[in-house]
N, C-alpha and C. Protein backbone atom coordinates (compact mmCIF):
# COMPACT_ATOMS: atom_id res chain seq x y z
N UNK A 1 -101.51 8.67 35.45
CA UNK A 1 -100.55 9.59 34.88
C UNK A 1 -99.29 8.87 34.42
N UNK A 2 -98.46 7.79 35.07
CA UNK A 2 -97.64 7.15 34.74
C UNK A 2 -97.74 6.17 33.75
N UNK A 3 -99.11 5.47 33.58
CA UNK A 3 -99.01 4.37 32.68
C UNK A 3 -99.18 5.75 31.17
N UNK A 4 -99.89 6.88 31.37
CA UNK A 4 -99.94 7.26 29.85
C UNK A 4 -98.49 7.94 29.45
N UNK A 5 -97.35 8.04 30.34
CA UNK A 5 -96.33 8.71 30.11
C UNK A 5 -95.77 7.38 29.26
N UNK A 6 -95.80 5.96 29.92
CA UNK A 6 -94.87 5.33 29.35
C UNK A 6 -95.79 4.60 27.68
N UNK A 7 -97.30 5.16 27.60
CA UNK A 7 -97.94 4.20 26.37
C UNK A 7 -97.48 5.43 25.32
N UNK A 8 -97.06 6.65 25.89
CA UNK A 8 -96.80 8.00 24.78
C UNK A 8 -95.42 7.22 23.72
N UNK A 9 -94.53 6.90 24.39
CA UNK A 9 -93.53 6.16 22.90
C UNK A 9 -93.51 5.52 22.20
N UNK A 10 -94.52 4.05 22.96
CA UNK A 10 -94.90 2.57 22.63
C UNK A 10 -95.67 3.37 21.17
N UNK A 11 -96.82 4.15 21.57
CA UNK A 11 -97.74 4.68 20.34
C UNK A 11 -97.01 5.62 19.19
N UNK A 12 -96.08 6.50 19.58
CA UNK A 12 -95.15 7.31 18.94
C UNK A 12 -94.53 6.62 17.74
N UNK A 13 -94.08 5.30 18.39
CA UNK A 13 -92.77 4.18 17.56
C UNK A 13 -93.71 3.28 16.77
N UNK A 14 -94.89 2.91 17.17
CA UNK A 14 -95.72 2.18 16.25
C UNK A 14 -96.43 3.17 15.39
N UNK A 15 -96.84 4.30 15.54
CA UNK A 15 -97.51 4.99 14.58
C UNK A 15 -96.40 5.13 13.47
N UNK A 16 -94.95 4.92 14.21
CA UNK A 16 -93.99 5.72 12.98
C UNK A 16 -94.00 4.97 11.65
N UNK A 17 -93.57 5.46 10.51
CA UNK A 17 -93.95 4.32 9.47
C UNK A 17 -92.45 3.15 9.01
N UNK A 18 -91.56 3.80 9.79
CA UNK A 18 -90.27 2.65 9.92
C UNK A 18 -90.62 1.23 10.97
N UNK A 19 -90.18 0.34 10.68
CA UNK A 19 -90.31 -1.08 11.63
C UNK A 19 -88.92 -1.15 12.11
N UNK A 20 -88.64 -1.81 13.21
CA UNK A 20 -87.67 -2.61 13.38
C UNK A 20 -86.71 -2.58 12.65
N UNK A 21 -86.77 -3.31 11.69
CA UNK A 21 -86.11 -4.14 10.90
C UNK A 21 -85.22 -3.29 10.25
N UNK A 22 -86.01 -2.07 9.90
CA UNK A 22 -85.19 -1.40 8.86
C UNK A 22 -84.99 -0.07 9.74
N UNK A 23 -85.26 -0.04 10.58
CA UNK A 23 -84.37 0.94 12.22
C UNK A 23 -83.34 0.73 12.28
N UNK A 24 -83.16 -0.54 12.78
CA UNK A 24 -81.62 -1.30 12.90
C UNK A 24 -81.34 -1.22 11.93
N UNK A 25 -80.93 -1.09 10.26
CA UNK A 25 -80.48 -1.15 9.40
C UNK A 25 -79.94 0.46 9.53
N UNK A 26 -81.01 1.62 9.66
CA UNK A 26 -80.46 2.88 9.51
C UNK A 26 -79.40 2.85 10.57
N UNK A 27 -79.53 2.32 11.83
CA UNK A 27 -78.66 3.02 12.86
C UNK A 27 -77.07 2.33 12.28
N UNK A 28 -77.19 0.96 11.42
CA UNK A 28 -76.13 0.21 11.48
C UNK A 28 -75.18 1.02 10.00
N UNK A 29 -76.22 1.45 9.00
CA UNK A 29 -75.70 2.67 8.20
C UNK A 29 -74.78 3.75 8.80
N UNK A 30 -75.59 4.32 9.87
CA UNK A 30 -74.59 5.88 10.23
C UNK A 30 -73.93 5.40 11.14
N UNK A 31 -73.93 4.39 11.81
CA UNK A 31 -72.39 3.92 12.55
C UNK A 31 -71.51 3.62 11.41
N UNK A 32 -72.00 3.11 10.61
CA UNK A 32 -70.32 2.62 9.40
C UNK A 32 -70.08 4.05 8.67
N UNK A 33 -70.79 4.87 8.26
CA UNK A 33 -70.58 6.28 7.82
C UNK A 33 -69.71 7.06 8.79
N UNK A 34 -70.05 6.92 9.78
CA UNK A 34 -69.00 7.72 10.38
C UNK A 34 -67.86 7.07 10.67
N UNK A 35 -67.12 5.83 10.70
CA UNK A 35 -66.05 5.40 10.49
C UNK A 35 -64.96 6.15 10.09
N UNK A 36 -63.90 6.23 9.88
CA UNK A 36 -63.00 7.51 9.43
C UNK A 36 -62.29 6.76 8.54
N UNK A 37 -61.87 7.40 7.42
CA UNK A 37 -61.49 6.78 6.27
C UNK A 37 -59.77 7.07 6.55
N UNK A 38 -59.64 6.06 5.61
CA UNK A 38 -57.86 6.14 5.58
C UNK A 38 -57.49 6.90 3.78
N UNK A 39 -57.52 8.02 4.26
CA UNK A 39 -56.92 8.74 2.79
C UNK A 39 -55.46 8.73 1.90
N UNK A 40 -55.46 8.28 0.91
CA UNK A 40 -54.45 7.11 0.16
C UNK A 40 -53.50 8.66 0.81
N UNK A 41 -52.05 8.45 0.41
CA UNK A 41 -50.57 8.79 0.85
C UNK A 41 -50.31 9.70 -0.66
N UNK A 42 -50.05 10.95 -0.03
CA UNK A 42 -49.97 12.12 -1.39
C UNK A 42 -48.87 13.02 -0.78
N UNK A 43 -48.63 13.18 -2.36
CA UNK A 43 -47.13 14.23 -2.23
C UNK A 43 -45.69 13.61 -1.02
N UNK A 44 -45.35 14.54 -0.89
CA UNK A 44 -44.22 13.84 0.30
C UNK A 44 -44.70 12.81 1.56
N UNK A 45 -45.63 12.32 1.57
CA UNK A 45 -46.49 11.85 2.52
C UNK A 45 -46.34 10.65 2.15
N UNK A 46 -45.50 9.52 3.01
CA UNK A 46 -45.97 8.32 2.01
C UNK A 46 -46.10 7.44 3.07
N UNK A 47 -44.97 7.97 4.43
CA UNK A 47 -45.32 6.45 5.47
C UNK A 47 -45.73 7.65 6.59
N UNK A 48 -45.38 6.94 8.43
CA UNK A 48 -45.98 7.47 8.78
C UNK A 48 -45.12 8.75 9.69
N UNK A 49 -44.10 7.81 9.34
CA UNK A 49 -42.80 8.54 9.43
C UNK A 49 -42.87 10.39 9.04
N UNK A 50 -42.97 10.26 7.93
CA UNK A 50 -42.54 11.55 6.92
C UNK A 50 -44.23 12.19 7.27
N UNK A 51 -44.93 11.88 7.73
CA UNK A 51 -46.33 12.64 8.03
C UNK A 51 -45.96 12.81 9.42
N UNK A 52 -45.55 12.30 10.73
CA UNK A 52 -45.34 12.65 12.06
C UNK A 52 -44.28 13.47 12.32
N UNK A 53 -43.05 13.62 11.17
CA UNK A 53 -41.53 14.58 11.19
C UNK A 53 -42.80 16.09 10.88
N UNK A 54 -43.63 16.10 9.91
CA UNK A 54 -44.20 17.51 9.44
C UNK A 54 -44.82 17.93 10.77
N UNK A 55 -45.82 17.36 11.17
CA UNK A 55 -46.85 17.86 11.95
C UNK A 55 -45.76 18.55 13.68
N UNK A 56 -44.83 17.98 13.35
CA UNK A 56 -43.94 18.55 15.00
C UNK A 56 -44.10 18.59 15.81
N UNK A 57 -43.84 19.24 16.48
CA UNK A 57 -44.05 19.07 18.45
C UNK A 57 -43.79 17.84 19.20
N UNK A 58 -42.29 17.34 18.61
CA UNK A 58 -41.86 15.95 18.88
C UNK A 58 -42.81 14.44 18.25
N UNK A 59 -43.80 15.33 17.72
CA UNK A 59 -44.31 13.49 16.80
C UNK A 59 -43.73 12.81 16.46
N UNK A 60 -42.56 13.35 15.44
CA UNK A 60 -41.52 12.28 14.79
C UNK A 60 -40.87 10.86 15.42
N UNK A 61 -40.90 11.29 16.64
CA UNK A 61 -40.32 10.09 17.34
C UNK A 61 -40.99 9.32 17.84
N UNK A 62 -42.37 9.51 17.22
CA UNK A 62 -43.13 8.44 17.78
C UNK A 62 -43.59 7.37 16.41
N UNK A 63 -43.12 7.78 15.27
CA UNK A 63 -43.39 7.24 13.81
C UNK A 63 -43.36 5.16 13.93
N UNK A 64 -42.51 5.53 15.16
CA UNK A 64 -41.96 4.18 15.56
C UNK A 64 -43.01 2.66 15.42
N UNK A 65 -44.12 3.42 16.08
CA UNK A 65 -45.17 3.10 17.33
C UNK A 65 -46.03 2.64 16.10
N UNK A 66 -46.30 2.87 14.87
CA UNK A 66 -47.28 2.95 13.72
C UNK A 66 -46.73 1.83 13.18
N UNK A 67 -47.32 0.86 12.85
CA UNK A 67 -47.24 -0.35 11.66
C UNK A 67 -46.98 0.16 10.44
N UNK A 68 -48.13 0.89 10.41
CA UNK A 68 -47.74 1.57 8.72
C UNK A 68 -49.14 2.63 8.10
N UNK A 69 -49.08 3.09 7.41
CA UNK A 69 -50.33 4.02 7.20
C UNK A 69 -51.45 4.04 7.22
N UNK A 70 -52.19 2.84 7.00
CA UNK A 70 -53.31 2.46 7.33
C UNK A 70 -53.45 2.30 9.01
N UNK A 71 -52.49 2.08 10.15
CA UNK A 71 -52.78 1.86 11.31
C UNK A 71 -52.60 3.32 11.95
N UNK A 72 -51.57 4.39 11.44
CA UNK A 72 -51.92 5.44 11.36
C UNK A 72 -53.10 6.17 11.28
N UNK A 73 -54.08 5.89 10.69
CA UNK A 73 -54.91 6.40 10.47
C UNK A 73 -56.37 6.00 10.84
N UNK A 74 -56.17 4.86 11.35
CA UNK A 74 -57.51 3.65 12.08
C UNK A 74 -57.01 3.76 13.63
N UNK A 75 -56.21 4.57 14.25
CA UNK A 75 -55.67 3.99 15.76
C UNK A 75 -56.39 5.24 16.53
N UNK A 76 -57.18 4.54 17.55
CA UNK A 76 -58.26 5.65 17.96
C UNK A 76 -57.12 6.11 18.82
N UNK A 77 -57.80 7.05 20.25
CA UNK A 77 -56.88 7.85 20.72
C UNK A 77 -56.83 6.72 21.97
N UNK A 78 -57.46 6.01 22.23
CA UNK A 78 -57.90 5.19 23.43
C UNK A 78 -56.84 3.90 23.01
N UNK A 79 -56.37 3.38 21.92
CA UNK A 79 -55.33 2.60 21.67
C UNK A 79 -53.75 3.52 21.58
N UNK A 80 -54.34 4.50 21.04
CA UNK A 80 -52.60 5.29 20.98
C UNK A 80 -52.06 5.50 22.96
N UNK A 81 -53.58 5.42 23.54
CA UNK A 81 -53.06 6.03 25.22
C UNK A 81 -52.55 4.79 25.71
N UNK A 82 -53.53 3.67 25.60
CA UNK A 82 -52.79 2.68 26.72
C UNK A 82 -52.34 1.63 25.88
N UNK A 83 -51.84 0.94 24.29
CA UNK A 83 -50.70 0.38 24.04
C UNK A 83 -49.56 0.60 23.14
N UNK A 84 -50.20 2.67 23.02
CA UNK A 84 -48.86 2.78 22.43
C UNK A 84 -47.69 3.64 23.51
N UNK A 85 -48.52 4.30 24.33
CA UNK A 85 -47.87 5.64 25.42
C UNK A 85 -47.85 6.58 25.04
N UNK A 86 -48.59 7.35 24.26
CA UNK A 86 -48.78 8.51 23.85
C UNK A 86 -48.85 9.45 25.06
N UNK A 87 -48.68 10.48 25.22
CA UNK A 87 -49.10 11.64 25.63
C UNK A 87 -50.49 12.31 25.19
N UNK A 88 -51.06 13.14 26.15
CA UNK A 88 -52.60 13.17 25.54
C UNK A 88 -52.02 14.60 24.42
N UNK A 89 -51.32 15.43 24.90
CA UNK A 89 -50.83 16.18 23.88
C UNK A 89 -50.63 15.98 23.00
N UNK A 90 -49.66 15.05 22.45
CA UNK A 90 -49.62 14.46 21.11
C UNK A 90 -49.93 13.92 20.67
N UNK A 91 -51.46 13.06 21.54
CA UNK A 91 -52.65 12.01 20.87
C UNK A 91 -53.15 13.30 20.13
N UNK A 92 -53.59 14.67 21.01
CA UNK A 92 -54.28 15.79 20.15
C UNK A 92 -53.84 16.18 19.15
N UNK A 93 -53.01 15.96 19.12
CA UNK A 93 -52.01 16.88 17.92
C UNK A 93 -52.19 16.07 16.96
N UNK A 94 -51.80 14.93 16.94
CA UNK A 94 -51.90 13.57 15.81
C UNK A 94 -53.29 13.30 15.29
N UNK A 95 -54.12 13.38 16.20
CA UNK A 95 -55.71 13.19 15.81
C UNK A 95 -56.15 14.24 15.03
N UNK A 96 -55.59 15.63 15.64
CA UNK A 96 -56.05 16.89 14.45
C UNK A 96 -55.20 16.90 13.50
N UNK A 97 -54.48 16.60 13.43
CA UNK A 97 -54.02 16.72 12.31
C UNK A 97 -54.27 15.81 11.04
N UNK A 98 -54.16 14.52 11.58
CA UNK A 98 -55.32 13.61 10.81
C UNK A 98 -56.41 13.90 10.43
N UNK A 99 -57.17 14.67 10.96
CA UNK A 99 -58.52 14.83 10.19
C UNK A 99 -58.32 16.29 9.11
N UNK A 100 -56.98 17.25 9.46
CA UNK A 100 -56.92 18.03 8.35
C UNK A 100 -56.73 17.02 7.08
N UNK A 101 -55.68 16.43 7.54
CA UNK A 101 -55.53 15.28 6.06
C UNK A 101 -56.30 15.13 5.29
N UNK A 102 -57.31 14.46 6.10
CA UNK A 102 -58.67 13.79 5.49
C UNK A 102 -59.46 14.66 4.21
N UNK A 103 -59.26 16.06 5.47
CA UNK A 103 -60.13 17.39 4.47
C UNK A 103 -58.95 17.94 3.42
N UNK A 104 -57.98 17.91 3.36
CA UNK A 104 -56.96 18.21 2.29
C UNK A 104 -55.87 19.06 2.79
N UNK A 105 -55.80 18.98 3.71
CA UNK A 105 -54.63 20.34 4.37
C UNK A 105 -53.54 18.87 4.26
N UNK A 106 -52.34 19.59 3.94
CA UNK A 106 -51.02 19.13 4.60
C UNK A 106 -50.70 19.53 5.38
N UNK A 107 -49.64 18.82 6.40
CA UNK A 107 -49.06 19.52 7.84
C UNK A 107 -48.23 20.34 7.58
N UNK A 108 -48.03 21.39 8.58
CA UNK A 108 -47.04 22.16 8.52
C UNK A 108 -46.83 22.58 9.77
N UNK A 109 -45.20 22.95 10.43
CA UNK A 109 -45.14 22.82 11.53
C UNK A 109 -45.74 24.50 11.78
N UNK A 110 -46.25 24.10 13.21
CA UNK A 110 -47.01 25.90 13.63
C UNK A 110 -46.19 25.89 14.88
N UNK A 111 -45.48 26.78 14.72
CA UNK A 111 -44.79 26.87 16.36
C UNK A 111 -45.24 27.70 17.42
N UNK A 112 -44.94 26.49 18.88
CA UNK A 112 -45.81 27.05 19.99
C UNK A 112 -45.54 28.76 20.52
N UNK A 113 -46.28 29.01 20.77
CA UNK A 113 -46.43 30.43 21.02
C UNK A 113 -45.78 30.63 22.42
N UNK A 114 -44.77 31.38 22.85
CA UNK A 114 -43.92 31.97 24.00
C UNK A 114 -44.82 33.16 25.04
N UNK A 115 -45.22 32.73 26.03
CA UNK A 115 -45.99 33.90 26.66
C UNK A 115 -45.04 34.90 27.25
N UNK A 116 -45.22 36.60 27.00
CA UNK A 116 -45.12 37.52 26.61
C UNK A 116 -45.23 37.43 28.71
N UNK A 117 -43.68 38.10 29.20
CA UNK A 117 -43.29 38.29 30.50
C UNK A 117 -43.80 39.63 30.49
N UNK A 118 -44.83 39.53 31.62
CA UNK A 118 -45.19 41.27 32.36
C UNK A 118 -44.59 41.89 32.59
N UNK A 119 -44.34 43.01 32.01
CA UNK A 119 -43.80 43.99 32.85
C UNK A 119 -44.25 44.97 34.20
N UNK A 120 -43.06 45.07 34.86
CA UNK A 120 -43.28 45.37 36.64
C UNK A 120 -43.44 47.11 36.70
């Protein structure tokens, strides 16, 4: 029972009509596809400055921390935590908002919502 569990993939992967060779080629394709692109600097948007003042919730003061727009936009959240000091809050905030970019939204500040005191 065990040796036919493990000859079921060996036969699966050789019947398939891909090899090796060009396996590793697909997997090395959709790892670089999903890479995240750095989308050129539009409208009032030009450093990283004037994109972290829009998005709010204290970003602005972190514009500091960015080389420049391209590192803006390549800095995973795992480099913004331990050599820039981000907050995970404003890693979130910065990361979503970056990917509106990407899709075409500009920032705009959305202000946090005040929870509504019970009445007794």
């Amino acid at each position: 029972m065990i040796l036919s569990k493990i000859r079921v993939p060996q036969l699966l992967f050789s019947s398939c009509s891909v090899n090796n060779a060009s396996f590793s080629k697909i997997i090395i394709r959709n790892f670089q596809s999903k890479q995240k692109s750095v989308p050129k600097p539009r409208g009032q948007f030009i450093d990283p400055k004037s994109f972290l003042e829009k998005c709010g919730r204290g970003c602005g003061e972190l514009a500091d921390k960015f080389r420049d727009w391209e590192h803006l936009f390549t800095a995973s959240s795992h480099e913004m935590k331990s050599e820039m000091g981000i907050s995970v809050k404003q890693r979130r905030w910065i990361l979503n908002w970056m990917e509106h970019y990407r899709n075409g939204v500009d920032p705009y500040n959305i202000p946090i919502r005040t929870k509504k005191k019970k009445k007794k």
